[in-house]
C-alpha atoms as a PDB file:
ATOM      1  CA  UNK A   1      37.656   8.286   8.414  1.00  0.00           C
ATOM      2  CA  UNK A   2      37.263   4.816   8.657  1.00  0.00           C
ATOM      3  CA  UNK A   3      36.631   3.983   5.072  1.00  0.00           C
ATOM      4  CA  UNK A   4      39.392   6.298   3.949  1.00  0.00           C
ATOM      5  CA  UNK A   5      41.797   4.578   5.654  1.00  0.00           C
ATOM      6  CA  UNK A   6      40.112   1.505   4.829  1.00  0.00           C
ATOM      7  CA  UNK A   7      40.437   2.393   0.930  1.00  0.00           C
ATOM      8  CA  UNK A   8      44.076   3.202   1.223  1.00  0.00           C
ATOM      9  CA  UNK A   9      43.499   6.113  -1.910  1.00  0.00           C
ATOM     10  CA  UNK A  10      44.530   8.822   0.227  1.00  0.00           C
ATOM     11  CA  UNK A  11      44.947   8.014   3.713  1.00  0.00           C
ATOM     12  CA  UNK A  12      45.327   4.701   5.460  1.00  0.00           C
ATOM     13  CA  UNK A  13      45.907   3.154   9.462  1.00  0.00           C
ATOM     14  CA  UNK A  14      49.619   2.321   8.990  1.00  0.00           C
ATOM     15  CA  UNK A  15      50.398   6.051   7.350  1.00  0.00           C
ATOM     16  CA  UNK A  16      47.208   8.424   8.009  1.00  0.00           C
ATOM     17  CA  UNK A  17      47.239  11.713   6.490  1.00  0.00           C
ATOM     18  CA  UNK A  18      45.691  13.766   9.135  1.00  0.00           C
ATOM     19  CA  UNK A  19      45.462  16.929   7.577  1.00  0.00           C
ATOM     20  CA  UNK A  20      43.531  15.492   4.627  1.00  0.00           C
ATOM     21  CA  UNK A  21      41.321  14.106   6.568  1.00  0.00           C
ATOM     22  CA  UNK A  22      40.494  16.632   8.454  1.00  0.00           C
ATOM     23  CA  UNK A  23      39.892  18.658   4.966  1.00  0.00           C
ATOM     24  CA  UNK A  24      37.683  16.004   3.641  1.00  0.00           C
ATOM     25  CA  UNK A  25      35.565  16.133   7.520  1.00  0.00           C
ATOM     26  CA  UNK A  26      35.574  20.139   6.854  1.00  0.00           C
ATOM     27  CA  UNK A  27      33.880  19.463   3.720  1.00  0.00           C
ATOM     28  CA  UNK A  28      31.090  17.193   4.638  1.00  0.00           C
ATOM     29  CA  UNK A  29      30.322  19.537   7.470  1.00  0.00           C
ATOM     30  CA  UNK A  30      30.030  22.178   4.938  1.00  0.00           C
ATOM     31  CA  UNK A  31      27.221  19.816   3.109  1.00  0.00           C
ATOM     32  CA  UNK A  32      25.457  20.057   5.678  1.00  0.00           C
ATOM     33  CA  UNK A  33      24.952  24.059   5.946  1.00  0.00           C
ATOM     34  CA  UNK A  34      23.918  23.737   2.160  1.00  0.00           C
ATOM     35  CA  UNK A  35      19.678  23.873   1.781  1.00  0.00           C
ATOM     36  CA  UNK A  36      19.534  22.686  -1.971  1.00  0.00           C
ATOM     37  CA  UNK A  37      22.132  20.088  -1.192  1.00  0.00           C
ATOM     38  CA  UNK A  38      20.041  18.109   1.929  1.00  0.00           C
ATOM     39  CA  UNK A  39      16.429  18.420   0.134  1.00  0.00           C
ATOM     40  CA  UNK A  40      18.793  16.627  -2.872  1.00  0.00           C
ATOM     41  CA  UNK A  41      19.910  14.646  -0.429  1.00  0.00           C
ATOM     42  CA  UNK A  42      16.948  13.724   1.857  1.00  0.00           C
ATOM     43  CA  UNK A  43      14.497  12.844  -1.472  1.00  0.00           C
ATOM     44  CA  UNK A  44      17.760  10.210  -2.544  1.00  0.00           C
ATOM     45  CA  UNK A  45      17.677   8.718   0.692  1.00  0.00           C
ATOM     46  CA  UNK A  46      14.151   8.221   0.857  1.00  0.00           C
ATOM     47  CA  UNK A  47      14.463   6.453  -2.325  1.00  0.00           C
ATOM     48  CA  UNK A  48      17.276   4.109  -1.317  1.00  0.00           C
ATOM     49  CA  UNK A  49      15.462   3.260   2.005  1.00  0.00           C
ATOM     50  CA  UNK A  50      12.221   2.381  -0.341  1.00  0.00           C
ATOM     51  CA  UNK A  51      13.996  -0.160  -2.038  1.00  0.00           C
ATOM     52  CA  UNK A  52      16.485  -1.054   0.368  1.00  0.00           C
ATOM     53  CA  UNK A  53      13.414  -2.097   2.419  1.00  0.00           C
ATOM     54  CA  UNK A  54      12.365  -4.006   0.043  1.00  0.00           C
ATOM     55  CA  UNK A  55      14.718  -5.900  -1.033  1.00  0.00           C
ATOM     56  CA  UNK A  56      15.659  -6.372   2.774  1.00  0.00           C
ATOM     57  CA  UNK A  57      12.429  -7.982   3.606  1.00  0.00           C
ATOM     58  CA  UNK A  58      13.080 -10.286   0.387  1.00  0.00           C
ATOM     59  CA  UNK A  59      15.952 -11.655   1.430  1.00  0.00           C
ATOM     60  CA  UNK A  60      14.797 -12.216   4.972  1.00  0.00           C
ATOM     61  CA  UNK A  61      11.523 -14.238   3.509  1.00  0.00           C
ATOM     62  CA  UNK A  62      14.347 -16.275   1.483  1.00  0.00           C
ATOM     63  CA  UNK A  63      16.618 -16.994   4.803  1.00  0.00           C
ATOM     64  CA  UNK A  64      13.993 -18.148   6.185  1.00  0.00           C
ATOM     65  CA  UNK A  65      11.983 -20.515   3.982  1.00  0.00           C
ATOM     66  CA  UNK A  66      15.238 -22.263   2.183  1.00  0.00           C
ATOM     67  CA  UNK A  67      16.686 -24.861   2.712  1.00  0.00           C
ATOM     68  CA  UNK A  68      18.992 -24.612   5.845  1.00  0.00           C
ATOM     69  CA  UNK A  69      18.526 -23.153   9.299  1.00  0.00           C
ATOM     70  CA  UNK A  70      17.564 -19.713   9.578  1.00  0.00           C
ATOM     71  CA  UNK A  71      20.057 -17.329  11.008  1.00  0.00           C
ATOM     72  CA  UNK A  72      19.487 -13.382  12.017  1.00  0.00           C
ATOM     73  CA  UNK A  73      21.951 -11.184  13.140  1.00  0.00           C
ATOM     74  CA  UNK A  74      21.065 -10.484  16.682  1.00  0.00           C
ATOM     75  CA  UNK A  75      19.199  -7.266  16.830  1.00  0.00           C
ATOM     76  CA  UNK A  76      18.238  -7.519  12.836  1.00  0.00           C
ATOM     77  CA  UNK A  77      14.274  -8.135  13.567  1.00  0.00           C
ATOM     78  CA  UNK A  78      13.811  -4.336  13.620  1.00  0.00           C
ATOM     79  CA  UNK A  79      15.022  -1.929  10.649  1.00  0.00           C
ATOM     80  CA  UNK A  80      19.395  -1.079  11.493  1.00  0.00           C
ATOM     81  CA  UNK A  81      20.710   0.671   9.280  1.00  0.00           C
ATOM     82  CA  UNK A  82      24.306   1.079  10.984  1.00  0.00           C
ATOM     83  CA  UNK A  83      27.493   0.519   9.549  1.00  0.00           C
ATOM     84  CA  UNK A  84      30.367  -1.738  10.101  1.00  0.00           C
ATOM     85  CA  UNK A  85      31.968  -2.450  13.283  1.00  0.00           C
ATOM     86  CA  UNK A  86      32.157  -0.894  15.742  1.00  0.00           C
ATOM     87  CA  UNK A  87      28.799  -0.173  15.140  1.00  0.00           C
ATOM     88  CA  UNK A  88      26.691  -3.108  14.528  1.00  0.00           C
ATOM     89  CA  UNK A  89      28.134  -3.876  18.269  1.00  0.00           C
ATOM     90  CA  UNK A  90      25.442  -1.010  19.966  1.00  0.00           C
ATOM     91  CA  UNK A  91      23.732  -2.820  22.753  1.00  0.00           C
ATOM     92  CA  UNK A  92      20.305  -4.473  21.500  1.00  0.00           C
ATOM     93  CA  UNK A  93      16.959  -2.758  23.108  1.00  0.00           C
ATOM     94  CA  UNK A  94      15.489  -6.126  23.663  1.00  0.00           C
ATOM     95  CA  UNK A  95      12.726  -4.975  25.678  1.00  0.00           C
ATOM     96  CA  UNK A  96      11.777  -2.681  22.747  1.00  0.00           C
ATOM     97  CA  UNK A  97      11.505  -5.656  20.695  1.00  0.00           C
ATOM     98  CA  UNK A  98       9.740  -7.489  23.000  1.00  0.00           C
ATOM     99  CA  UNK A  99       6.857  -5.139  23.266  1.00  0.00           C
ATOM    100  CA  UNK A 100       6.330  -4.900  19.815  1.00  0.00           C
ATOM    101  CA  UNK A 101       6.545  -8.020  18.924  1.00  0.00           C
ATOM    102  CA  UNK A 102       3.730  -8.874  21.721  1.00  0.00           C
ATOM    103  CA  UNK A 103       1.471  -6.021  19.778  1.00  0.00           C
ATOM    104  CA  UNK A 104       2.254  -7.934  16.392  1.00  0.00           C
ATOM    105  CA  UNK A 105       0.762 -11.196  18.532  1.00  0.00           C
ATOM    106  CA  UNK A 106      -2.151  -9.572  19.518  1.00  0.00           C
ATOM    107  CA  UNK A 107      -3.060  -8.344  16.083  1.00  0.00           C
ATOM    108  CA  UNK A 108      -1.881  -5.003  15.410  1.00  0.00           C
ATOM    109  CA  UNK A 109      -1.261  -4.410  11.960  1.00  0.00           C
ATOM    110  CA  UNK A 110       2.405  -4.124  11.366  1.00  0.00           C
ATOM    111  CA  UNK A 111       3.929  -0.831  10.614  1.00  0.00           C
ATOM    112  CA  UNK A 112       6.602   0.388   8.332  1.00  0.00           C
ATOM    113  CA  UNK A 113       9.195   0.148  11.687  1.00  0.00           C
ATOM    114  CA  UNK A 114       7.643  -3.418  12.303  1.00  0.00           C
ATOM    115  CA  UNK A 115       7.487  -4.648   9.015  1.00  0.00           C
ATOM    116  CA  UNK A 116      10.404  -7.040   9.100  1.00  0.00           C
ATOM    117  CA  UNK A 117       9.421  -8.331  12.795  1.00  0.00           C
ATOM    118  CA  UNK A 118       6.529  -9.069  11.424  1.00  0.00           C
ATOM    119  CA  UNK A 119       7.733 -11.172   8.664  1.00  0.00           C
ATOM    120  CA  UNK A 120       9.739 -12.849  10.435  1.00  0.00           C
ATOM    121  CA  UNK A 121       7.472 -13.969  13.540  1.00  0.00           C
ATOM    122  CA  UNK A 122       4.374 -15.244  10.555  1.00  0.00           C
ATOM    123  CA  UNK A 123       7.766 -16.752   8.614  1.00  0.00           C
ATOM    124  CA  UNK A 124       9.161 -19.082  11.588  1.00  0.00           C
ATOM    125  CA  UNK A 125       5.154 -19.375  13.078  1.00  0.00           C
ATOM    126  CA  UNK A 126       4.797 -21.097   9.589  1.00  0.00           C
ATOM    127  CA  UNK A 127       8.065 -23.603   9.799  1.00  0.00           C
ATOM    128  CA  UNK A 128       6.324 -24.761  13.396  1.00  0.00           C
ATOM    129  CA  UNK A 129       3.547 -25.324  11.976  1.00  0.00           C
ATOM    130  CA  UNK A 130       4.389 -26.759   8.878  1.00  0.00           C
ATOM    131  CA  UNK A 131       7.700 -28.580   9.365  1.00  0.00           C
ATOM    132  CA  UNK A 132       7.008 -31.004   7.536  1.00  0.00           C
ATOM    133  CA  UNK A 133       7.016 -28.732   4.265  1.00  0.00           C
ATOM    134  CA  UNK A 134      10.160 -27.806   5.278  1.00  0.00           C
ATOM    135  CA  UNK A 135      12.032 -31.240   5.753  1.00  0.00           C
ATOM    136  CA  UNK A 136      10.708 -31.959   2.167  1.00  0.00           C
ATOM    137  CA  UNK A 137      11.719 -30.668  -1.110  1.00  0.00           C
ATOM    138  CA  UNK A 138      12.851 -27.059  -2.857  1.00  0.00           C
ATOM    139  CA  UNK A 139      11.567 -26.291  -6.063  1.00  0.00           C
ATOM    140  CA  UNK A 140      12.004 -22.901  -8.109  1.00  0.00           C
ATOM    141  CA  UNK A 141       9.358 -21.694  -9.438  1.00  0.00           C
ATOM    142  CA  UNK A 142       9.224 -20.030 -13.128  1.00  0.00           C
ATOM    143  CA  UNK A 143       9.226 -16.194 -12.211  1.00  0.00           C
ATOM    144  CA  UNK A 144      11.260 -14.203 -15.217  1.00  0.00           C
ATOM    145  CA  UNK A 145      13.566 -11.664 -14.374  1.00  0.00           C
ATOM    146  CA  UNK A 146      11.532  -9.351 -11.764  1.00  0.00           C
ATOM    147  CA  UNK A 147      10.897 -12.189  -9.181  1.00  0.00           C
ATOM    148  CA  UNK A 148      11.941 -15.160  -7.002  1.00  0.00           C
ATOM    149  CA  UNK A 149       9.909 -17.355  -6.375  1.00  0.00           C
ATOM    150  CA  UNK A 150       9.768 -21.736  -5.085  1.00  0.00           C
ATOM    151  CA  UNK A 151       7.506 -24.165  -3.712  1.00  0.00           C
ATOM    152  CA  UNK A 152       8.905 -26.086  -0.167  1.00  0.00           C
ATOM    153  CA  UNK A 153       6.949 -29.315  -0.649  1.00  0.00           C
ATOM    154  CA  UNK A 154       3.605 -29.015  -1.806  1.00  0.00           C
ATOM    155  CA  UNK A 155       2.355 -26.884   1.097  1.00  0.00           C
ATOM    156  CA  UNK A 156       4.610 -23.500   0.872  1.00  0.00           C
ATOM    157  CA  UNK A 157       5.501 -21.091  -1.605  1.00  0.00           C
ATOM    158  CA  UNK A 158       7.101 -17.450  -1.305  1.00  0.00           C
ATOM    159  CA  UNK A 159       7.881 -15.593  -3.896  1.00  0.00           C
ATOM    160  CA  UNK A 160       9.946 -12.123  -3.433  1.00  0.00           C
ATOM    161  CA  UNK A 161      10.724  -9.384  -5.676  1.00  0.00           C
ATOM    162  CA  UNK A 162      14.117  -8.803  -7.712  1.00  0.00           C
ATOM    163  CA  UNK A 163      13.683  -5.771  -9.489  1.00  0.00           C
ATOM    164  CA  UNK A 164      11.225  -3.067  -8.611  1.00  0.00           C
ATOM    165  CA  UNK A 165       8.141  -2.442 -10.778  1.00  0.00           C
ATOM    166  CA  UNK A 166       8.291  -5.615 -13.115  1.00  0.00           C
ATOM    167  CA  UNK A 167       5.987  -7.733 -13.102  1.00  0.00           C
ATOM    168  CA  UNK A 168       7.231 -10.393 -11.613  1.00  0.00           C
ATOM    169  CA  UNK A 169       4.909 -13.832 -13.471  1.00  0.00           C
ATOM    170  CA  UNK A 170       5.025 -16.869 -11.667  1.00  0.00           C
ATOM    171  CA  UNK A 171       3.896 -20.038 -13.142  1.00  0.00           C
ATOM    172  CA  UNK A 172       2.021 -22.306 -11.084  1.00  0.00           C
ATOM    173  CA  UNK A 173       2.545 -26.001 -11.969  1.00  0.00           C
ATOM    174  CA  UNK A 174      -0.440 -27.776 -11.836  1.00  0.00           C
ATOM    175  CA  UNK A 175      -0.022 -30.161  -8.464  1.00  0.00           C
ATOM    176  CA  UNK A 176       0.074 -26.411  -7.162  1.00  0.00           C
ATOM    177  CA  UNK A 177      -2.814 -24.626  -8.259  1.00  0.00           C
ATOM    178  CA  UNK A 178      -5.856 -24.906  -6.115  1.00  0.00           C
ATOM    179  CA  UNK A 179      -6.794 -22.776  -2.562  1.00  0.00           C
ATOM    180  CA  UNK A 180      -3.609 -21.316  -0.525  1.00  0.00           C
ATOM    181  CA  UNK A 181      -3.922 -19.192   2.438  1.00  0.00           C
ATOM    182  CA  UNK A 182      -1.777 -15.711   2.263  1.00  0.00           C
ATOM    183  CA  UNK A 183       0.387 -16.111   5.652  1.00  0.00           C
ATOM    184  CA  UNK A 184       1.566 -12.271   5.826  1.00  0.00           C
ATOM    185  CA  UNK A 185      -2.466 -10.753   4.946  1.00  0.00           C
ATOM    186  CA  UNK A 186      -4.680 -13.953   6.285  1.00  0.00           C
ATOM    187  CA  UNK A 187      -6.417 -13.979   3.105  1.00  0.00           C
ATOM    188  CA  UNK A 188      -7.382 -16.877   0.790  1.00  0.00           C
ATOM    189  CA  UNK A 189      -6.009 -17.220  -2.788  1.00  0.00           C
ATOM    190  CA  UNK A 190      -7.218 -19.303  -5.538  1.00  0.00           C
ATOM    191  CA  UNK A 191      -3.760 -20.227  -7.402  1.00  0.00           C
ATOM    192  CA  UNK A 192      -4.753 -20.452 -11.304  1.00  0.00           C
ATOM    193  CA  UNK A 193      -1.884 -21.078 -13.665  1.00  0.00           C
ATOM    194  CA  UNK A 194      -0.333 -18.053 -13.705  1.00  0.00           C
ATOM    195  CA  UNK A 195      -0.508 -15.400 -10.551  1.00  0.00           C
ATOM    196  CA  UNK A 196       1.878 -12.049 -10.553  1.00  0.00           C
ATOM    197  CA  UNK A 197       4.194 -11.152  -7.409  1.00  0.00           C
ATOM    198  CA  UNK A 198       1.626  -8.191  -7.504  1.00  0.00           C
ATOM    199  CA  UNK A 199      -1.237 -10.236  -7.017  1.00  0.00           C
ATOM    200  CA  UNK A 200      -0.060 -12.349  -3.795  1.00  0.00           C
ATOM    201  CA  UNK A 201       1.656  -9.549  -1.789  1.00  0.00           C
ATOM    202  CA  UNK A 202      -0.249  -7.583   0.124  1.00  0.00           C
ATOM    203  CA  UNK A 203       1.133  -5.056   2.901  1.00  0.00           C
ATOM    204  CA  UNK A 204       4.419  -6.185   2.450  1.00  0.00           C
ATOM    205  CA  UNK A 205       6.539  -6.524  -1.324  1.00  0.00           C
ATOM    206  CA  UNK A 206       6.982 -10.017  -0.928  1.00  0.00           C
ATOM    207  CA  UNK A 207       4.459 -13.453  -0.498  1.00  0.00           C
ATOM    208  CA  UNK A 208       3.867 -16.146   1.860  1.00  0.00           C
ATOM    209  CA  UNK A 209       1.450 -18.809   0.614  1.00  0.00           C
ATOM    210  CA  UNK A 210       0.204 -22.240   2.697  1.00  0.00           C
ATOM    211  CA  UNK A 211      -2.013 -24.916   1.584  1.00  0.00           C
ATOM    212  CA  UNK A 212      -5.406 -23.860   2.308  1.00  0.00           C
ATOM    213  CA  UNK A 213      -7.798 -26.140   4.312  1.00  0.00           C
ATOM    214  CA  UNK A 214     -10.924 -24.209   3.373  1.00  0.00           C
ATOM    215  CA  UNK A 215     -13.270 -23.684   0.956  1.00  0.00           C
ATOM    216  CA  UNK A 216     -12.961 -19.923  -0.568  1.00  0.00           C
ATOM    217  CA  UNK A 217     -10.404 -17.090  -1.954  1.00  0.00           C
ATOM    218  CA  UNK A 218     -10.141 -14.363  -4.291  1.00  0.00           C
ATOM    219  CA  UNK A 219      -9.017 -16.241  -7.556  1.00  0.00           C
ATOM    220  CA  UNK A 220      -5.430 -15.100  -8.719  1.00  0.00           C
ATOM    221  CA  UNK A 221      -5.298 -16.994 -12.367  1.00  0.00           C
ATOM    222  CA  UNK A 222      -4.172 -15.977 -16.067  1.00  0.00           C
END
């Protein structure tokens, strides 16, 4: 009812039509009686929440390793898919968050319902440890169409994807190339001059990379 009114097509606050929106409510209730139409349904959802998580988790790895300070809504650390007001104002479960975030700590591999706590405790673990990288410089890396991808010093990179299923090439310049540590997986990397989004994510559809300070790594090069 909300975003009917909100539209002002066919109903709106200052002159509701009731009785159509009642009709249209009577309809989407209907929907729901309908087999063929919620398997339809269900299958499209799961599809949007695929990519929707993806590209979530994307653009939290890019608030949070710009330039800038790094802002979340409050509540955000854990998958919400609500809509506008009022109901982005629900109370937070903090303790919830709290608990899981003190598994994550201990080393429990993070889940699909922890993913993005997950990302964002190694992300801002990272910017303590490395604040230097931080204060210093933003460069883009080369990364086509699929990806997005830049360098925060010479002692960062992350690289998230744009479009699903490309294959996202990032060029490595050559102060760059050499061992990096994978923040997200704790794996080593060997940059070469070319690496694929593919290559450095792991787990999770986007990368976290830090200057290495040991010998070893699987080699990512082209």
């Amino acid at each position: 009812v909300k975003a009917m009114r909100e539209a002002k097509l066919t109903t709106d606050w200052a002159d509701p039509d009731e009785e159509h929106e009642r009709a249209v409510r009577r309809f989407i209730a209907g929907l729901y009686r309908s087999e063929a139409f919620l398997a339809e349904l269900e299958a499209f959802v799961a599809e949007v929440a695929r990519r929707g998580e993806a590209a979530a988790l994307g653009q939290t790895l890019l608030k949070l390793t710009a330039p800038g300070v790094p802002d979340l809504y409050q509540g955000d650390e854990l998958w919400c898919r609500s809509l506008v007001d009022p109901d982005n104002r629900r109370p937070v479960d903090w303790e919830r968050r709290r608990r899981l975030l003190a598994g994550l700590i201990a080393g429990e591999p993070p889940t699909r319902e922890t993913a993005k706590l997950f990302l964002i405790h190694r992300a801002l673990d990272l910017r303590g440890r490395r604040a230097d990288a931080f204060e210093g410089g933003y460069r883009p890396l080369d990364a086509g169409n699929d990806a997005f991808a830049f360098a925060r010093g010479d002692a960062v990179i992350a690289a998230m994807p744009l479009r699903p299923g490309g294959p996202g090439r990032i060029a490595v310049p050559e102060d760059l190339r050499g061992r990096w540590r994978d923040v997200l997986d704790d794996r080593g990397v060997e940059l070469g001059s070319e690496a694929t989004l593919a290559d450095l994510a792991g787990a999770l559809p986007v990368a976290l990379l830090e200057r290495a300070a040991h010998e070893g790594g699987d080699t990512i090069s082209r």
